[in-house]
N, C-alpha and C. Protein backbone atom coordinates (compact mmCIF):
# COMPACT_ATOMS: atom_id res chain seq x y z
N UNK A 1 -12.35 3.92 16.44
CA UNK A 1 -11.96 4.14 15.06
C UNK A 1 -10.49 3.75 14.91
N UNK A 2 -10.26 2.56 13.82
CA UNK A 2 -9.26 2.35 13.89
C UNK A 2 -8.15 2.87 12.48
N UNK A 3 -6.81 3.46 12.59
CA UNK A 3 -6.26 4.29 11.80
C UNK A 3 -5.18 3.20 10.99
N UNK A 4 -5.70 3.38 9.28
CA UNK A 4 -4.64 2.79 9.15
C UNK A 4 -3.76 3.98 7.33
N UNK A 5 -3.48 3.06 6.86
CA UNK A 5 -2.32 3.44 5.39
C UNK A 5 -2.94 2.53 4.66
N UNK A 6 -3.78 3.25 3.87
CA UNK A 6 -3.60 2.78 1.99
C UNK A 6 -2.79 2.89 1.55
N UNK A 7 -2.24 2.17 0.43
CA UNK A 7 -0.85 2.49 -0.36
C UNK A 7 -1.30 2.20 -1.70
N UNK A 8 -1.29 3.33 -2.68
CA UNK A 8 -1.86 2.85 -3.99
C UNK A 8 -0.78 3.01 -5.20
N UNK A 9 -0.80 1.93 -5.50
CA UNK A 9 0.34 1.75 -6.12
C UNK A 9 -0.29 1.65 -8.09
N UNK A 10 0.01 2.59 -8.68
CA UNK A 10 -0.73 2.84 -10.11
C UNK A 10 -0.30 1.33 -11.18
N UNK A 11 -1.48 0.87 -11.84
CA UNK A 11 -1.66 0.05 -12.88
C UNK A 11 -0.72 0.85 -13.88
N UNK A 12 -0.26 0.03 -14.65
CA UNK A 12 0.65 0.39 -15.86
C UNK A 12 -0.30 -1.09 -16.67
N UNK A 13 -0.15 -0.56 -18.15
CA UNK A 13 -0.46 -1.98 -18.56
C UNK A 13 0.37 -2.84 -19.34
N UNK A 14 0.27 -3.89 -19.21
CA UNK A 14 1.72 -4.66 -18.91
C UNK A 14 1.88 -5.76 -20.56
N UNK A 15 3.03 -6.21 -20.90
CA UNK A 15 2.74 -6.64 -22.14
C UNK A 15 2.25 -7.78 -21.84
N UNK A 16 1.17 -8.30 -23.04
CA UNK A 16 0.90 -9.28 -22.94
C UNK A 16 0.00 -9.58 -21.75
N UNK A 17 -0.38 -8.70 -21.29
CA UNK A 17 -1.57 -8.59 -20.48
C UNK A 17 -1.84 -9.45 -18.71
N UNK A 18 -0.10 -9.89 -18.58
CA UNK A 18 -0.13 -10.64 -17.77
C UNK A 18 -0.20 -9.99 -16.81
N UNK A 19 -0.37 -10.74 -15.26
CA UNK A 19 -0.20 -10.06 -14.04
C UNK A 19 0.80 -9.41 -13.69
N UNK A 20 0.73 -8.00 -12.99
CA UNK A 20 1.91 -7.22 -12.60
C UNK A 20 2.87 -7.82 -11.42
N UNK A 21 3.89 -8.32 -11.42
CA UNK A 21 4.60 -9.22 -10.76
C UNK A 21 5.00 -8.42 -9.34
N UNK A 22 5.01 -7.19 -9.48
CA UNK A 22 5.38 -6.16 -7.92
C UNK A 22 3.95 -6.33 -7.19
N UNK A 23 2.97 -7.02 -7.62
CA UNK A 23 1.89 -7.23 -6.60
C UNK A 23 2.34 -8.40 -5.45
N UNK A 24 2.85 -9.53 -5.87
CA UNK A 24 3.19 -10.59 -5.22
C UNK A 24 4.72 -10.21 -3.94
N UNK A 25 5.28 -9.47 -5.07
CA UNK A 25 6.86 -8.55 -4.26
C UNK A 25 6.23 -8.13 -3.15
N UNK A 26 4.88 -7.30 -3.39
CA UNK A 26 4.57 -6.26 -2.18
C UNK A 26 4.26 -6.78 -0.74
N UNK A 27 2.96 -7.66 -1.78
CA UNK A 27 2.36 -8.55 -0.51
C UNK A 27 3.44 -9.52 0.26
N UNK A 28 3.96 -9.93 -0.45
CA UNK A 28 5.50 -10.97 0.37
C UNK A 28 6.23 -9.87 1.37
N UNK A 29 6.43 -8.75 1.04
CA UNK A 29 7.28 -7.70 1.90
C UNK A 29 6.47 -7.42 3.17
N UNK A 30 5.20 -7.33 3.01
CA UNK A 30 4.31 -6.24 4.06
C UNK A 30 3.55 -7.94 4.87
N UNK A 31 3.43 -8.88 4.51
CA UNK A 31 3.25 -10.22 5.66
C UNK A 31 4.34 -10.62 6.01
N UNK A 32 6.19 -10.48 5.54
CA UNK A 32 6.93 -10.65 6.49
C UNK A 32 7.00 -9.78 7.26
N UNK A 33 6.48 -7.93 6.90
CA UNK A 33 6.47 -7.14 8.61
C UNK A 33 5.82 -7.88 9.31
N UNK A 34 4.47 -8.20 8.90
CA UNK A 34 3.25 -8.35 9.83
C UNK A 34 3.53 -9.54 10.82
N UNK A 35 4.90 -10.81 9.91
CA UNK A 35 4.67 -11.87 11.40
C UNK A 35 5.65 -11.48 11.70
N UNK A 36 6.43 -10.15 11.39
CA UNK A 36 7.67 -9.52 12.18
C UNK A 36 6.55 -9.01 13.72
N UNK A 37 5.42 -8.60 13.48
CA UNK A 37 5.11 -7.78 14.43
C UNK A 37 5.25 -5.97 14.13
N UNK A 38 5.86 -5.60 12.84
CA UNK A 38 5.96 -4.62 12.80
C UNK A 38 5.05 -3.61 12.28
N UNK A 39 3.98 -4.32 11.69
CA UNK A 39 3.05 -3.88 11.10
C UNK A 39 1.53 -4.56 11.32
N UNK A 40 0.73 -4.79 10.68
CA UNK A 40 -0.50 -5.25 10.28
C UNK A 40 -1.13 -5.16 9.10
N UNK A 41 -0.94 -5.99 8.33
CA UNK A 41 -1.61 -6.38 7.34
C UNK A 41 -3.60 -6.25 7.66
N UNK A 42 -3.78 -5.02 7.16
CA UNK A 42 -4.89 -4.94 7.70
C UNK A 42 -6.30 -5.49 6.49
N UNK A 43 -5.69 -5.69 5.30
CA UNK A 43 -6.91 -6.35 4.65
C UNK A 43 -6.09 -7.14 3.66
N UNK A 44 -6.95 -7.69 2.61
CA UNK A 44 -6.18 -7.94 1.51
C UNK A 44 -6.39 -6.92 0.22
N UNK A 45 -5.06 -6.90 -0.47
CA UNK A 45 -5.34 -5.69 -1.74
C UNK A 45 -6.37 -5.85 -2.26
N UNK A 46 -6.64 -4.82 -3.13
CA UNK A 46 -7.46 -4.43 -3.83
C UNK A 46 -7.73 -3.97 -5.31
N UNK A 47 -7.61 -4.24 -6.22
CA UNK A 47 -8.17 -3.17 -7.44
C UNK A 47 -8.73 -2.51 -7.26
N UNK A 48 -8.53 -1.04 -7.39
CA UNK A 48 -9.39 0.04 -7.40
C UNK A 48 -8.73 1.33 -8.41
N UNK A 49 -10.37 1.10 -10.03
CA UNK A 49 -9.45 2.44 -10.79
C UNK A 49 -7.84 1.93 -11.13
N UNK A 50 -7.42 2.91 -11.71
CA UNK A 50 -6.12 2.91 -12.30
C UNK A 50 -5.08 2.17 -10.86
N UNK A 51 -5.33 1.91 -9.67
CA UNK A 51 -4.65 1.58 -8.96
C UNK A 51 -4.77 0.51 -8.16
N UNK A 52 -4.19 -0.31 -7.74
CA UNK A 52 -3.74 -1.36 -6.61
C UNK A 52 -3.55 -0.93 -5.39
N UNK A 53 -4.18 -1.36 -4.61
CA UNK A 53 -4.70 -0.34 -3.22
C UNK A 53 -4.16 -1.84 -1.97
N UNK A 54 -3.01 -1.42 -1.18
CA UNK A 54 -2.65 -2.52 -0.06
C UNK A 54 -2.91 -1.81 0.89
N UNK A 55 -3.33 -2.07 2.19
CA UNK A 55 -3.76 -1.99 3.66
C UNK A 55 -3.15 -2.01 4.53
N UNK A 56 -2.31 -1.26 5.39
CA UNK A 56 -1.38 -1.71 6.73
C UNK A 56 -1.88 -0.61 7.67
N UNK A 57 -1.66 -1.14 8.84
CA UNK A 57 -2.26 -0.53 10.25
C UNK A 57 -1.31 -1.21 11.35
N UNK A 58 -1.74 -1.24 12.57
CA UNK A 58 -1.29 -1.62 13.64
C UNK A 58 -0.47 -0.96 14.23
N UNK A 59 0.38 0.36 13.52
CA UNK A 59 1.66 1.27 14.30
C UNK A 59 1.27 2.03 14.10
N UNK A 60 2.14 3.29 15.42
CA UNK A 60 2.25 4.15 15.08
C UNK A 60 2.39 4.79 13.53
N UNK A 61 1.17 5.95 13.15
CA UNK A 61 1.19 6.83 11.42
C UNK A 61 2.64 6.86 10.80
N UNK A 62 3.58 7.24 11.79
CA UNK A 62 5.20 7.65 11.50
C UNK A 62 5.66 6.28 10.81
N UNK A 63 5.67 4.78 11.69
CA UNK A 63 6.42 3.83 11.08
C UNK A 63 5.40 3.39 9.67
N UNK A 64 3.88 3.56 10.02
CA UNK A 64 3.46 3.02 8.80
C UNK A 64 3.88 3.76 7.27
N UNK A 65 3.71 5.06 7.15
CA UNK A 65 4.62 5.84 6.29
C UNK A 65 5.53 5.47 5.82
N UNK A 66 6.79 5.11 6.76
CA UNK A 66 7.87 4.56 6.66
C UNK A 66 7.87 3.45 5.79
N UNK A 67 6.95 2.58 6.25
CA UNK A 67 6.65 0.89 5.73
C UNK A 67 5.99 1.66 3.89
N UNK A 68 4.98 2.24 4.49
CA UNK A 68 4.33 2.65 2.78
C UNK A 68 6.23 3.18 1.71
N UNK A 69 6.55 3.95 2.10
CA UNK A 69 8.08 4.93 1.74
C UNK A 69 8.82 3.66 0.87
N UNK A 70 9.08 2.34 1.76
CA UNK A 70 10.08 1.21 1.45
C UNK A 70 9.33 0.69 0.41
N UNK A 71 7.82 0.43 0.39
CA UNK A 71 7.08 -0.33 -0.32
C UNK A 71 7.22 0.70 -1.96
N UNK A 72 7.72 1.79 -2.62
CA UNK A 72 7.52 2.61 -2.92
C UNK A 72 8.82 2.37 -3.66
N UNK A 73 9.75 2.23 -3.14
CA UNK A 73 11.34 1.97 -3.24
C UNK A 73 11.72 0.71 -4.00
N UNK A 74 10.86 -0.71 -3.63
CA UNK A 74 11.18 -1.36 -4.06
C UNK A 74 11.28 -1.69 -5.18
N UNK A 75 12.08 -2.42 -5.84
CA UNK A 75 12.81 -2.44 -7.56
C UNK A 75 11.01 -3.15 -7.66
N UNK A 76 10.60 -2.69 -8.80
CA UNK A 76 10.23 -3.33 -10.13
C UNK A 76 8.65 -2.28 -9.89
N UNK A 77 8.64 -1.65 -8.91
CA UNK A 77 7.17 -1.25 -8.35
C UNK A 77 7.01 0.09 -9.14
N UNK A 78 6.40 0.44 -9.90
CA UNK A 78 6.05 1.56 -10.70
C UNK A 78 6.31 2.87 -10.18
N UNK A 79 6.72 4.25 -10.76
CA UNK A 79 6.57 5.03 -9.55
C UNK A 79 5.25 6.10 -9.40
N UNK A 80 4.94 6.78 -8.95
CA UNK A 80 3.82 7.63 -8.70
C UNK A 80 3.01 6.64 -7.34
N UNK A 81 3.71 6.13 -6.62
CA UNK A 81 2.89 5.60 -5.42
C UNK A 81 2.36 6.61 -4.49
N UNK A 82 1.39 6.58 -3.94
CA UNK A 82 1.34 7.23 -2.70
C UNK A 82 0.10 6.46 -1.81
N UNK A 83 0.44 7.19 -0.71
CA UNK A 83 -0.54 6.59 0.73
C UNK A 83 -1.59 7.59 0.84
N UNK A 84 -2.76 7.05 1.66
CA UNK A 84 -3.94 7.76 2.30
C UNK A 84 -3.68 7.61 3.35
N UNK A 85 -3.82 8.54 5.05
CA UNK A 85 -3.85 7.86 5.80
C UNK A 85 -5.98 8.35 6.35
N UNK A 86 -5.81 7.11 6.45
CA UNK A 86 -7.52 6.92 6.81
C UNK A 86 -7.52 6.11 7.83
N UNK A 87 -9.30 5.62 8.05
CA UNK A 87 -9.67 4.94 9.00
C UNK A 87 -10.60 3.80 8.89
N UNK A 88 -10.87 2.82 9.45
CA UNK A 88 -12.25 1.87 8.99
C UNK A 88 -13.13 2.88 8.89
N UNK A 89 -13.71 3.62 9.44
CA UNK A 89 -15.35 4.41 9.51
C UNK A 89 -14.97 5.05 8.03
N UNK A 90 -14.16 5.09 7.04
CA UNK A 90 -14.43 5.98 5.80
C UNK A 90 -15.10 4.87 5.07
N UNK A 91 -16.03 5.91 3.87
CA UNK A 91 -16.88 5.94 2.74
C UNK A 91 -16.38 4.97 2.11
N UNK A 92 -15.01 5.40 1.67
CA UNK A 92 -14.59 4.69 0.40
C UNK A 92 -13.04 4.52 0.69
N UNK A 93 -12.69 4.18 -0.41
CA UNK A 93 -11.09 4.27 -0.58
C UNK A 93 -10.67 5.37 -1.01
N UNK A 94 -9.89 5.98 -0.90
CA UNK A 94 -8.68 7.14 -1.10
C UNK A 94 -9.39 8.32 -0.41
N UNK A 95 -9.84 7.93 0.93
CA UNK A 95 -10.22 8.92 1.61
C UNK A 95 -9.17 9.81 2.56
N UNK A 96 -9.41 10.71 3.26
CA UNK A 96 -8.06 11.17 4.19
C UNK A 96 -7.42 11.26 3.50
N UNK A 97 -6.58 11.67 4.71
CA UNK A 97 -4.97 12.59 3.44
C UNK A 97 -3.80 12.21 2.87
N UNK A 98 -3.97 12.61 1.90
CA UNK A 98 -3.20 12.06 0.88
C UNK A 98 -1.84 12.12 1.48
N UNK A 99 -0.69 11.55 1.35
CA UNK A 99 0.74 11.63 1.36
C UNK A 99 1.67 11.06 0.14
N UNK A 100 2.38 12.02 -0.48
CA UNK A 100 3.17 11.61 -1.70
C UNK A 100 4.60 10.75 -1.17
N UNK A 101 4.65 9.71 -1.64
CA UNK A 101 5.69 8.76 -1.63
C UNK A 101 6.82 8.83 -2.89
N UNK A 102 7.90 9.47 -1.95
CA UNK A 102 9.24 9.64 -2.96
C UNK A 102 9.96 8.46 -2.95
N UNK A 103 10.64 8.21 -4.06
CA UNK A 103 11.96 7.14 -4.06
C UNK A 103 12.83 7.52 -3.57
């Protein structure tokens, strides 16, 4: 069973209906960890519900947190983020426990 971090980052709706531009910010941030080695990009995002759901695994729970925390921080990214930490063997998405992500 392998353990990783959802990070769901809440839909706002945006004028003019265009794409939310902190999706592209995110994903650019969390594949330069990944060919850092510091992370793992463990799927590609997701829509899910009111939220945008990104995937990282490969570290230790402590640094992925960390990684979810920065992703959370960054300018333009809505706030009310938070992480799941789960596993492949779950049901669904926003399974496991929840963790609230402060700025």
């Amino acid at each position: 069973m392998a353990r990783h971090v959802e990070i769901h980052v809440p839909l706002q709706p945006t004028e003019s209906g265009e794409p939310h531009p902190w999706i592209d910010e995110i994903e650019d941030f969390l594949y330069g960890l990944d060919e850092q080695g510091t992370i793992e990009v463990f799927d590609d995002g997701e829509e899910w519900g009111a939220v945008y759901i990104f995937f990282i695994a490969g570290a230790p729970e402590a640094r992925l947190l960390d990684v979810a925390a920065r992703v959370a921080a960054l300018d333009g990214v809505p706030a009310g983020v938070f992480a799941h930490i789960t596993d492949d063997k779950a049901a669904d998405f926003g399974m496991g426990r929840r963790v609230e992500l402060r700025r």
